[in-house]
N, C-alpha and C. Protein backbone atom coordinates (compact mmCIF):
# COMPACT_ATOMS: atom_id res chain seq x y z
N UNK A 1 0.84 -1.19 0.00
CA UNK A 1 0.00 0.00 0.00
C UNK A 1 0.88 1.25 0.00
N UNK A 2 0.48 2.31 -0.47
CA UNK A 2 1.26 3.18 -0.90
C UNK A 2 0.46 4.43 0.16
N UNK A 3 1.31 5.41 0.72
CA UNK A 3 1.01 6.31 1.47
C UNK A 3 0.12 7.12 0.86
N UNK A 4 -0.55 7.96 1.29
CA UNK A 4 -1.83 8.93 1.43
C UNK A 4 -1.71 10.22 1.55
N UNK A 5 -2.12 10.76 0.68
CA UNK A 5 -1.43 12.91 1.10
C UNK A 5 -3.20 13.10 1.56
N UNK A 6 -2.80 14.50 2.28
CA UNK A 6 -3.95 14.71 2.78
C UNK A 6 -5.12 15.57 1.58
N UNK A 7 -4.01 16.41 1.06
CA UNK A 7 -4.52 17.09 0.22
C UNK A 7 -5.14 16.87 -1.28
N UNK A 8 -4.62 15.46 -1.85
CA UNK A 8 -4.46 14.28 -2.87
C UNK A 8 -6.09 13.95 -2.40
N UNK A 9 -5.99 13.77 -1.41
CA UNK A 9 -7.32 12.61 -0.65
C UNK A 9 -8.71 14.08 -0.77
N UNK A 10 -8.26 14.61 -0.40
CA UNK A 10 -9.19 16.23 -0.68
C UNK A 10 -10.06 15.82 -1.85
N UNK A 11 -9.17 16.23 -2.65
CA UNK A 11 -8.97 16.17 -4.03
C UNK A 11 -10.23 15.34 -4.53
N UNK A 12 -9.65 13.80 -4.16
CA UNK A 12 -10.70 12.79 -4.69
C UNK A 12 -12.15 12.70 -3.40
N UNK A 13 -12.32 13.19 -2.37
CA UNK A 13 -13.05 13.24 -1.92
C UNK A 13 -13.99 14.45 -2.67
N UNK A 14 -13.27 15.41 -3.31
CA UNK A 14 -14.61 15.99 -3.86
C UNK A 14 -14.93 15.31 -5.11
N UNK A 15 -14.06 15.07 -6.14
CA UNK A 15 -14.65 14.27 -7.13
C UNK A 15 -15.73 13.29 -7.10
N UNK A 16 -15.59 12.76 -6.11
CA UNK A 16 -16.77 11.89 -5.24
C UNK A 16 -17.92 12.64 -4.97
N UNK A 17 -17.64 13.67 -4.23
CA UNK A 17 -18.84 14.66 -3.70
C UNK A 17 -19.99 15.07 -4.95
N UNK A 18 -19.13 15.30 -5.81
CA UNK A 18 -19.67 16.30 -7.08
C UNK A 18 -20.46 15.31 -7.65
N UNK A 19 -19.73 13.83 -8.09
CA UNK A 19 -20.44 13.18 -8.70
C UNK A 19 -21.45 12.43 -8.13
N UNK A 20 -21.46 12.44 -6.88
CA UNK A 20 -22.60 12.23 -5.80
C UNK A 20 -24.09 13.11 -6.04
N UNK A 21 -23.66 14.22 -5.76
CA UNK A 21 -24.71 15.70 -5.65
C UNK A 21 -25.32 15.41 -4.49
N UNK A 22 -24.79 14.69 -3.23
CA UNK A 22 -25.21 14.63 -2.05
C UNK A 22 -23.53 15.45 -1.03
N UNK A 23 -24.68 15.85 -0.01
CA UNK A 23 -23.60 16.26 0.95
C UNK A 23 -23.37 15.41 1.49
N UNK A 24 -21.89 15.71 2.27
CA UNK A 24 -20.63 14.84 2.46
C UNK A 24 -19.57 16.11 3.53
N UNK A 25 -20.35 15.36 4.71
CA UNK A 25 -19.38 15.88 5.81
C UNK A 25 -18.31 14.99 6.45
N UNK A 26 -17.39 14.78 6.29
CA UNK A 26 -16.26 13.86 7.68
C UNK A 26 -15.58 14.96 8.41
N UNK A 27 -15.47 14.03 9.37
CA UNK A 27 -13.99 14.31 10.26
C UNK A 27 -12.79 13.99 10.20
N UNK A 28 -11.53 13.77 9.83
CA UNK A 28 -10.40 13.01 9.42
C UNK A 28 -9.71 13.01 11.16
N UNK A 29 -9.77 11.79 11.08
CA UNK A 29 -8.59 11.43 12.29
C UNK A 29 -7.36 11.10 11.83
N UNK A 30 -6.73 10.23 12.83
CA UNK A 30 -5.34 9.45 12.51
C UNK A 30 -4.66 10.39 11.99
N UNK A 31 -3.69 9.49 11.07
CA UNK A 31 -2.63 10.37 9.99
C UNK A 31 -2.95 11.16 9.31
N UNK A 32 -4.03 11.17 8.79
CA UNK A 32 -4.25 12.13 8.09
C UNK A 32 -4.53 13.62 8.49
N UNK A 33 -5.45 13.45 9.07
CA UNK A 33 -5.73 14.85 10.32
C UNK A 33 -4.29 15.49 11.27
N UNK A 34 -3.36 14.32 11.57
CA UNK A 34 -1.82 14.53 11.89
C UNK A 34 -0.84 15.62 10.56
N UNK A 35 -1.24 15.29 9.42
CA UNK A 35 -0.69 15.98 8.36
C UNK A 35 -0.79 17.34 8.38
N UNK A 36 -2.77 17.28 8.53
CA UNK A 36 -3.14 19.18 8.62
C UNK A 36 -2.67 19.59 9.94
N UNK A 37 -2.39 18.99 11.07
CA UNK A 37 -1.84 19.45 12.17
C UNK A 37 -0.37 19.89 12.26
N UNK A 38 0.18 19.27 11.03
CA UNK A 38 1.67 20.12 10.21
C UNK A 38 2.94 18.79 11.06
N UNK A 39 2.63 17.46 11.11
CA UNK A 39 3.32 16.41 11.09
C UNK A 39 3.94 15.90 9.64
N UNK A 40 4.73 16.74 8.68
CA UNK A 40 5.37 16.42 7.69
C UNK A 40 5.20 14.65 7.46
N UNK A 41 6.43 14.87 8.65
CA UNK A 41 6.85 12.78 8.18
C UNK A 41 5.74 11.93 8.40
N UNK A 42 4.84 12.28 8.88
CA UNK A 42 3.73 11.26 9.20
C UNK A 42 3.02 10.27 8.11
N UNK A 43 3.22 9.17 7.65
CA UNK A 43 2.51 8.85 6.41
C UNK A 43 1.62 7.98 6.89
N UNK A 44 0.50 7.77 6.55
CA UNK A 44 -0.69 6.64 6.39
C UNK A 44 -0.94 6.21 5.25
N UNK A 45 -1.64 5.12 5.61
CA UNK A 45 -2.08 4.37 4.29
C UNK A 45 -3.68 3.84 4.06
N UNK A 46 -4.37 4.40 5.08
CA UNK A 46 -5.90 4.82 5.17
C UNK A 46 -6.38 5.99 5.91
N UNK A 47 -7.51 5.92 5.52
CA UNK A 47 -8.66 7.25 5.85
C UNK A 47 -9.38 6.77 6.74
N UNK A 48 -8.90 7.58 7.97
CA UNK A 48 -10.26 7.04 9.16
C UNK A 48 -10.92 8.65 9.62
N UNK A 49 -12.21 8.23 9.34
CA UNK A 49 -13.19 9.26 9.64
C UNK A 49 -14.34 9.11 10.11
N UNK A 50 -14.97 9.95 10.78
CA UNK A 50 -16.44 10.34 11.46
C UNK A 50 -17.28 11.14 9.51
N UNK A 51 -17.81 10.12 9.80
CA UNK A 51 -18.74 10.86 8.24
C UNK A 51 -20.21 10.83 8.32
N UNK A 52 -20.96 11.96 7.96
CA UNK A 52 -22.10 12.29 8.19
C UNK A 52 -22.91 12.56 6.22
N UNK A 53 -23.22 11.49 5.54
CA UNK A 53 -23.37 11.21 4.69
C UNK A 53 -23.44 9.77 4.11
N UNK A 54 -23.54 9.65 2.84
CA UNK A 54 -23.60 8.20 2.41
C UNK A 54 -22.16 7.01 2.83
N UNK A 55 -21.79 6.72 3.80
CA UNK A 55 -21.14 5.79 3.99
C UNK A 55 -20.48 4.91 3.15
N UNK A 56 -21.53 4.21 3.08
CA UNK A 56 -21.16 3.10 2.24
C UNK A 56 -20.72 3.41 0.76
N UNK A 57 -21.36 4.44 -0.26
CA UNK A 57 -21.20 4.50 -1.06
C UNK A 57 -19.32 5.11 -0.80
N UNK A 58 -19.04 5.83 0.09
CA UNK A 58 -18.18 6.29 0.60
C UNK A 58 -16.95 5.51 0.62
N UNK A 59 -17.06 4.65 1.60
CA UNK A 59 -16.60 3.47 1.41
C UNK A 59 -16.32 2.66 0.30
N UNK A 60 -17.14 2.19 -0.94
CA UNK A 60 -16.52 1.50 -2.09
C UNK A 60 -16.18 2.61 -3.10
N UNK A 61 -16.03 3.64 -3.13
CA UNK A 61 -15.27 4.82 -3.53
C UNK A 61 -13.67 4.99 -3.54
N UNK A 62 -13.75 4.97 -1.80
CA UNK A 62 -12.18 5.09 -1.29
C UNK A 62 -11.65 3.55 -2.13
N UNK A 63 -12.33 2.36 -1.88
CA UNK A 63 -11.90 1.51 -2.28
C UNK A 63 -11.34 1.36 -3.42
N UNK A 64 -12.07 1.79 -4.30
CA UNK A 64 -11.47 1.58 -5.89
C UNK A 64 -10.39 2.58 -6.28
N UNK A 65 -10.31 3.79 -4.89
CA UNK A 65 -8.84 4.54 -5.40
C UNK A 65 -8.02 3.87 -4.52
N UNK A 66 -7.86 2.99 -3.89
CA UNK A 66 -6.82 2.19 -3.37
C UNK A 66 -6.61 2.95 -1.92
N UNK A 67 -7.96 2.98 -1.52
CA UNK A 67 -7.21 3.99 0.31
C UNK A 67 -8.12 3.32 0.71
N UNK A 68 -7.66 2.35 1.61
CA UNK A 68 -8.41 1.95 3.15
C UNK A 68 -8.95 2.89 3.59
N UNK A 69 -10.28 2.19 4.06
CA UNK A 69 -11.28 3.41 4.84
C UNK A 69 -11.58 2.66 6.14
N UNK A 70 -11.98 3.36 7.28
CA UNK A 70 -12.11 3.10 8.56
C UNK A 70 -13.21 4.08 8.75
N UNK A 71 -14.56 4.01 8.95
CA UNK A 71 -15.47 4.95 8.51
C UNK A 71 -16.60 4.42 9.65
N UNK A 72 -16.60 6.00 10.51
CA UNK A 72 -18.33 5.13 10.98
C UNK A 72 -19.06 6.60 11.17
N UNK A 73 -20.34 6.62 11.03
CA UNK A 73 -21.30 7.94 12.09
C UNK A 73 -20.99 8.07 13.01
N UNK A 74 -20.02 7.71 14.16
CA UNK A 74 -19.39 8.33 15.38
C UNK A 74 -18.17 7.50 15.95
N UNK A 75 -17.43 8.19 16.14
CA UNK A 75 -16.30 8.06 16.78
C UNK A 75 -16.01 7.92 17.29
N UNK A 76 -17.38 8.60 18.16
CA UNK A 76 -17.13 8.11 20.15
C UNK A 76 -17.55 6.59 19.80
N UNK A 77 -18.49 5.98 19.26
CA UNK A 77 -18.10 4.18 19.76
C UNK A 77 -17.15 3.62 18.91
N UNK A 78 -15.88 4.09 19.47
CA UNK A 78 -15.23 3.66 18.37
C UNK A 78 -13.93 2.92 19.99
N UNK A 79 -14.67 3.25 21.09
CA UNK A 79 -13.86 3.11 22.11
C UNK A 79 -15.12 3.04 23.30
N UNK A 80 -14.81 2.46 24.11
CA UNK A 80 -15.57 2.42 25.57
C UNK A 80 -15.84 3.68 26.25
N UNK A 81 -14.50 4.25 26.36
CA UNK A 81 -14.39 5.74 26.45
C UNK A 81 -14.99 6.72 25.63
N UNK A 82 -15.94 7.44 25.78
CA UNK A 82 -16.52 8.61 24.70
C UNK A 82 -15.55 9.67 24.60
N UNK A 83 -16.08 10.51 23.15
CA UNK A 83 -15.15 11.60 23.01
C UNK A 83 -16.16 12.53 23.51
N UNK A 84 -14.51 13.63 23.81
CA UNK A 84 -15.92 14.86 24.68
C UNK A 84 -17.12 15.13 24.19
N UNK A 85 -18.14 15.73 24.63
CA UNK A 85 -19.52 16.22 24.32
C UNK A 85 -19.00 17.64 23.59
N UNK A 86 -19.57 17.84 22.24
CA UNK A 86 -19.24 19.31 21.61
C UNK A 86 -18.16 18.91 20.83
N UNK A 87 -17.40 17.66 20.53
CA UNK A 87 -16.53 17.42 19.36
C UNK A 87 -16.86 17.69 18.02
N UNK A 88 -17.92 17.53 17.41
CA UNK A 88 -18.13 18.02 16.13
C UNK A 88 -18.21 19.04 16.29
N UNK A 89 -18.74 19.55 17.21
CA UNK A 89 -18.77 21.15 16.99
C UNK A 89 -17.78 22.25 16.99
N UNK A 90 -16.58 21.85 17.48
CA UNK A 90 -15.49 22.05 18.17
C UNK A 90 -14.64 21.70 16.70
N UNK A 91 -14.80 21.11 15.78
CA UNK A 91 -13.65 20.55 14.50
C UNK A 91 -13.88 21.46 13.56
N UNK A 92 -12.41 21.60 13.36
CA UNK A 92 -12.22 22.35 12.82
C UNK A 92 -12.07 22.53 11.28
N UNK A 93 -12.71 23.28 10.36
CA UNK A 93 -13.02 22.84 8.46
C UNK A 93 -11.91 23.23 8.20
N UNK A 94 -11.20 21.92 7.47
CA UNK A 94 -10.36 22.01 6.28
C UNK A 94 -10.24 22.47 4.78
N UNK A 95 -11.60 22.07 4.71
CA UNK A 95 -12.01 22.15 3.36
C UNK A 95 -13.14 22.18 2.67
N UNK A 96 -13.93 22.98 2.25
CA UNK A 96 -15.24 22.96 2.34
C UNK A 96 -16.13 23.54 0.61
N UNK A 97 -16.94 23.24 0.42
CA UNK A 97 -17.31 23.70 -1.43
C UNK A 97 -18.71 22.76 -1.31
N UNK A 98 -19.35 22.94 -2.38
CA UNK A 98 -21.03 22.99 -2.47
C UNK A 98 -21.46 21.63 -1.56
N UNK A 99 -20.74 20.69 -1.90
CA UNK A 99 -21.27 18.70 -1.59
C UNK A 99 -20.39 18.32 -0.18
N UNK A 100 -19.20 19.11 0.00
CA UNK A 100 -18.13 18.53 0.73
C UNK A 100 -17.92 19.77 2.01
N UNK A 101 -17.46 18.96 3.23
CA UNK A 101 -17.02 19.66 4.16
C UNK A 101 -15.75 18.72 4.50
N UNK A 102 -15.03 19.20 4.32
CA UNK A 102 -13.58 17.98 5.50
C UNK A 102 -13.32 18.85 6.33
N UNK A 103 -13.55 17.69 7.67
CA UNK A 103 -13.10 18.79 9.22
C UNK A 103 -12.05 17.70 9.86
N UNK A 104 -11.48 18.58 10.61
CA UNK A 104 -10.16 17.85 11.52
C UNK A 104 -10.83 18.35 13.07
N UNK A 105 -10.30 17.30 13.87
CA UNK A 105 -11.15 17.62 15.18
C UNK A 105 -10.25 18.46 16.17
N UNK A 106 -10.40 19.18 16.58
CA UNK A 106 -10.13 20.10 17.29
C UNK A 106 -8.43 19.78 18.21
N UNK A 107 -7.20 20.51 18.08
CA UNK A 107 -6.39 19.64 18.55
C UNK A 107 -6.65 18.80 20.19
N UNK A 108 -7.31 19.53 21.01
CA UNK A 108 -7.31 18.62 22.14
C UNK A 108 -7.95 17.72 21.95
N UNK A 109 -9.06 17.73 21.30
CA UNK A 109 -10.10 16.36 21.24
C UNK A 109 -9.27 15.34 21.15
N UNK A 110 -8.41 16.05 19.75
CA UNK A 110 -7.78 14.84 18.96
C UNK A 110 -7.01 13.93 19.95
N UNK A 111 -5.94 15.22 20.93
CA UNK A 111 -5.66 14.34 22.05
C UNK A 111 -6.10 13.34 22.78
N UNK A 112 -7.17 13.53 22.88
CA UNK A 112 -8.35 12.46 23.87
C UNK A 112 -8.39 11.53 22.70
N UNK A 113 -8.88 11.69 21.68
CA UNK A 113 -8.89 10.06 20.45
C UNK A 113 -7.53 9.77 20.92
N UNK A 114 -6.69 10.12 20.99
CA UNK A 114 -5.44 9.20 20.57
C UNK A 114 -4.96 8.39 21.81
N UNK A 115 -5.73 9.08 23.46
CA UNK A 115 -5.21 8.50 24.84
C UNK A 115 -6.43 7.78 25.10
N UNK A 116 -7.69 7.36 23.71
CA UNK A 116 -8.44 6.20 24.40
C UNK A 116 -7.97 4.94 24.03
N UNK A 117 -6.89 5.09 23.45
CA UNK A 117 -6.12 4.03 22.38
C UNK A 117 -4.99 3.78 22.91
N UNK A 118 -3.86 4.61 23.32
CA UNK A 118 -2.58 4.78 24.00
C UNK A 118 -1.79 3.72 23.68
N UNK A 119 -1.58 3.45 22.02
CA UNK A 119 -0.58 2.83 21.48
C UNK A 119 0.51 3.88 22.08
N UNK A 120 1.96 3.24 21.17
CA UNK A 120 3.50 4.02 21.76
C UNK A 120 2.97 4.80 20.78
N UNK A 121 2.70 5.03 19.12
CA UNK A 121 2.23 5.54 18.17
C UNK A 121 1.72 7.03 18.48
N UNK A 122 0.34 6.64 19.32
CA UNK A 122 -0.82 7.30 20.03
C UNK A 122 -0.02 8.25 20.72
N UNK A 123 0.79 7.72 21.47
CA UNK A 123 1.07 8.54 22.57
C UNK A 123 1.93 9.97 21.73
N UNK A 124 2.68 9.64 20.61
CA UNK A 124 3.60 10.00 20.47
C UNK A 124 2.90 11.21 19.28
N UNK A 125 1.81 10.87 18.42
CA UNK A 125 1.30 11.62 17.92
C UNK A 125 0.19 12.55 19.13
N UNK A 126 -0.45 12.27 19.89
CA UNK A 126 -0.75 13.39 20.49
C UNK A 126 0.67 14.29 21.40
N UNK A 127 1.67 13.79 21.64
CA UNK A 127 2.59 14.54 21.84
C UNK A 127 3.15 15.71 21.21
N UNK A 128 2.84 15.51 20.25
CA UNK A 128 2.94 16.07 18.39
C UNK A 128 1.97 17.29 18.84
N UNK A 129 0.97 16.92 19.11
CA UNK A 129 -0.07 17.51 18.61
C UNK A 129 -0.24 18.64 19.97
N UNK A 130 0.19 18.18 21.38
CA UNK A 130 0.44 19.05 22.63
C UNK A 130 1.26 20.26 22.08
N UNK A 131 2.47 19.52 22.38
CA UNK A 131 3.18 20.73 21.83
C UNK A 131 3.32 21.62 20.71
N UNK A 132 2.75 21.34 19.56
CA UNK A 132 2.64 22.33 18.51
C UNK A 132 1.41 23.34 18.62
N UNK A 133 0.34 23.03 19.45
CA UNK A 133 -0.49 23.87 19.65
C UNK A 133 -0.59 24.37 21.53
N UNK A 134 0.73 24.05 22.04
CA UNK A 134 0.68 24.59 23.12
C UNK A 134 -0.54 24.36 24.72
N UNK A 135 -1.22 22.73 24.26
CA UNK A 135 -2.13 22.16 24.75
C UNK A 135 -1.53 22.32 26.12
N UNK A 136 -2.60 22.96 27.62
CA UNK A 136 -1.67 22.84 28.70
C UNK A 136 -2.38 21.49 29.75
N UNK A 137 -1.57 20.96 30.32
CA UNK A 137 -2.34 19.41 31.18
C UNK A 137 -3.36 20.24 31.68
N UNK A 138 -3.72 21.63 31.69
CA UNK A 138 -5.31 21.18 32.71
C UNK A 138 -6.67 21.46 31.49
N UNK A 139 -6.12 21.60 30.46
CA UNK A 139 -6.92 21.80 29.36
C UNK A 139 -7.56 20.40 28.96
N UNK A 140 -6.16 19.32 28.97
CA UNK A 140 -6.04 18.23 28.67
C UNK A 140 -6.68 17.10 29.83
N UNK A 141 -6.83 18.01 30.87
CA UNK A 141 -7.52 17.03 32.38
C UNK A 141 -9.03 17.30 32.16
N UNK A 142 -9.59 18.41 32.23
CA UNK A 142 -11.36 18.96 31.64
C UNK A 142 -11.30 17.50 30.26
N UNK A 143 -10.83 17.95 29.04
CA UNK A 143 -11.27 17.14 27.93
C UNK A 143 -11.51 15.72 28.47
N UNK A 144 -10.58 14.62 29.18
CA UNK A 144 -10.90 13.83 29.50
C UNK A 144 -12.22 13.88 30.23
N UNK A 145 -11.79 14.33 31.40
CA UNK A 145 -13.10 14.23 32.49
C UNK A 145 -14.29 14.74 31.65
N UNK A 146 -14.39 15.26 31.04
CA UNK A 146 -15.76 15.03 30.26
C UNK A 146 -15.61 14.06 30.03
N UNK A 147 -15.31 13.47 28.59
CA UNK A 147 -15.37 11.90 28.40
C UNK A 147 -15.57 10.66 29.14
N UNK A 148 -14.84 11.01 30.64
CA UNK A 148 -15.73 10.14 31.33
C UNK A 148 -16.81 10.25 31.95
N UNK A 149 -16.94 11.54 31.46
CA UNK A 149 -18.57 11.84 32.45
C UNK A 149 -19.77 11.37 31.18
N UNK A 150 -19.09 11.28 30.04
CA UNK A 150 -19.90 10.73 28.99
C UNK A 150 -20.03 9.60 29.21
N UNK A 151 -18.76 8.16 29.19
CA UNK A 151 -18.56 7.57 28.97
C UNK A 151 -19.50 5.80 29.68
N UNK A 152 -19.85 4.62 29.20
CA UNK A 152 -20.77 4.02 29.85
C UNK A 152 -20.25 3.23 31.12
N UNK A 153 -20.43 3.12 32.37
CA UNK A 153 -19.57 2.76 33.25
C UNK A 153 -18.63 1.42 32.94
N UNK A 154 -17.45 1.26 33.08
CA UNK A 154 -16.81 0.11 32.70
C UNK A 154 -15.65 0.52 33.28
N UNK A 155 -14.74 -0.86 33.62
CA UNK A 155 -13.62 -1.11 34.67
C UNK A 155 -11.93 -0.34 33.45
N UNK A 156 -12.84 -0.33 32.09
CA UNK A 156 -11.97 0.00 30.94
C UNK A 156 -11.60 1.75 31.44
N UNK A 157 -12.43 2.19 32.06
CA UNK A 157 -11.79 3.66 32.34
C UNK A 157 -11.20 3.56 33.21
N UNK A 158 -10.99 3.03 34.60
CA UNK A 158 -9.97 3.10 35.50
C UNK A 158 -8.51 2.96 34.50
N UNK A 159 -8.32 2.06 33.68
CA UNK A 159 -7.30 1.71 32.93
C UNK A 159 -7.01 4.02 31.79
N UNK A 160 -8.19 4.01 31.65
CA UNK A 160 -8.15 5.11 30.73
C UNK A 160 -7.29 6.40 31.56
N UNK A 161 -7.85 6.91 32.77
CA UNK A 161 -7.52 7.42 33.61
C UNK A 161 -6.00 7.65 34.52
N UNK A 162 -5.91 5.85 34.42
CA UNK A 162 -3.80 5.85 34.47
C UNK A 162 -3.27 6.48 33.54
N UNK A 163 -3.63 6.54 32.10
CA UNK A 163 -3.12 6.83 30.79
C UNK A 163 -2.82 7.99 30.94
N UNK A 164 -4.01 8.75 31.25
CA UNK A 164 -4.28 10.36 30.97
C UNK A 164 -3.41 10.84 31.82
N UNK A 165 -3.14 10.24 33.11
CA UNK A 165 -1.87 10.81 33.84
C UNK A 165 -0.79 10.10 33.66
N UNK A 166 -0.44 9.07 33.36
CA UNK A 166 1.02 8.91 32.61
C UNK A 166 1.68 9.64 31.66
N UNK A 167 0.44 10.07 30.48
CA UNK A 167 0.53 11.16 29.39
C UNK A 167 0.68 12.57 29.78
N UNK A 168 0.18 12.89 30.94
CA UNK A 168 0.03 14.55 31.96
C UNK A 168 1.47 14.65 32.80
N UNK A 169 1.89 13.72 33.39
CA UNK A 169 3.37 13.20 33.01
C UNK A 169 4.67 13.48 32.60
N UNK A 170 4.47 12.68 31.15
CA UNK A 170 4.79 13.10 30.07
C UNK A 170 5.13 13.89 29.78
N UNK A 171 4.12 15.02 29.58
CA UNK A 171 4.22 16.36 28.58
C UNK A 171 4.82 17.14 30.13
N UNK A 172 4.80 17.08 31.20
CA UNK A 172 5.60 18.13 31.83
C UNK A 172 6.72 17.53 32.66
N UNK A 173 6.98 16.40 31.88
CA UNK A 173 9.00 16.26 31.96
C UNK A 173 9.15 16.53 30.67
N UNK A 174 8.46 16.51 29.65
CA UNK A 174 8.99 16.79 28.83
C UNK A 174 8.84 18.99 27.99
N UNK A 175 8.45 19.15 28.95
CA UNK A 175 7.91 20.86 29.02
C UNK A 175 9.78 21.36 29.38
C-alpha cells in the first residue's frame, strides 16, 4: 500500500462529492488529520473518519482509489471511552465547497482520540499535537473528564484514567 497525502485525498473526496450531488461531511482522524496538524513525516495508508453522509457508497469509492477506509457515524463508539460532548462542533473545516465539508477535530479532542487508544504511536502523535499547539495538562484534564462523564460505566476507564496521567506526566517532563 502506498502512502496517502492529505490534500491528494481532498482532491478525490470531492470528485466523489460532485459526482454524488449529495452532501458529504467527515472528520479526518489518525494520519491524516496529523498531516493538517503540520506532522510532515507522518505517512498513512488509510482514511479514518467520522462521516455524516452516504457511507457506504463512501466506502466503495475510497476503495477503488486504493485507500483503506475506517469509517463510521461516530467516533465516540469507536472506544468504551466517549469523546468529549461538543466534538463536532469544536472541528475544525479544512475544506469545504457545495457537496463537501472535511473537518479535523479540534487539537485537544484529537488528544483524547489518541489517549483512548494509547498505542507508543498514540502517545507519540498526540505529543505532536500538545506541543505544537501549546495544549496545557489542565486543558487536557477537563477534555478527558468530560469523556468520562460521557462515557458508559466500565472497569476499561480506571485503565483510561492511568493513561491520561502517565501522558500529563509526560508532557511536563517533557515541558
Amino acid at each position: 500500500m502506498s502512502p496517502i497525502d492529505l490534500n491528494a485525498t481532498i482532491k478525490k473526496l470531492e470528485v466523489f462529492s460532485r459526482r454524488e450531488k449529495k452532501p458529504l461531511h467527515l472528520v479526518l482522524l489518525g494520519g491524516l488529520a496529523l498531516q493538517h496538524y503540520g506532522m510532515e513525516n507522518r505517512s498513512t495508508i488509510d482514511l479514518d473518519a467520522e462521516v455524516d453522509g452516504d457511507l457506504e457508497s463512501l466506502f466503495l469509492f475510497l476503495k477503488t482509489q486504493g485507500i483503506p477506509s475506517d469509517l463510521s457515524e461516530n467516533i465516540s463508539g469507536w472506544s468504551v471511552v466517549a469523546m468529549p460532548p461538543g466534538y463536532r462542533e469544536r472541528a475544525i473545516t479544512r475544506f469545504k465547497s457545495e457537496f463537501l465539508e472535511v473537518c479535523v477535530l479540534d487539537p485537544c479532542d484529537f488528544v483524547i482520540s489518541k489517549l483512548r487508544r494509547f498505542t507508543e504511536e498514540d502517545i507519540q502523535d498526540a505529543l505532536f499535537v500538545v506541543k505544537k499547539y501549546a495544549i496545557q495538562t489542565d486543558q487536557v484534564s477537563r477534555y478527558a473528564e468530560a469523556a468520562l462523564e460521557h462515557s458508559i460505566k466500565d472497569t476499561t476507564l480506571f485503565l483510561f484514567k492511568k493513561n491520561v496521567d502517565l501522558f500529563l506526566k509526560k508532557i511536563e517532563k517533557e515541558s
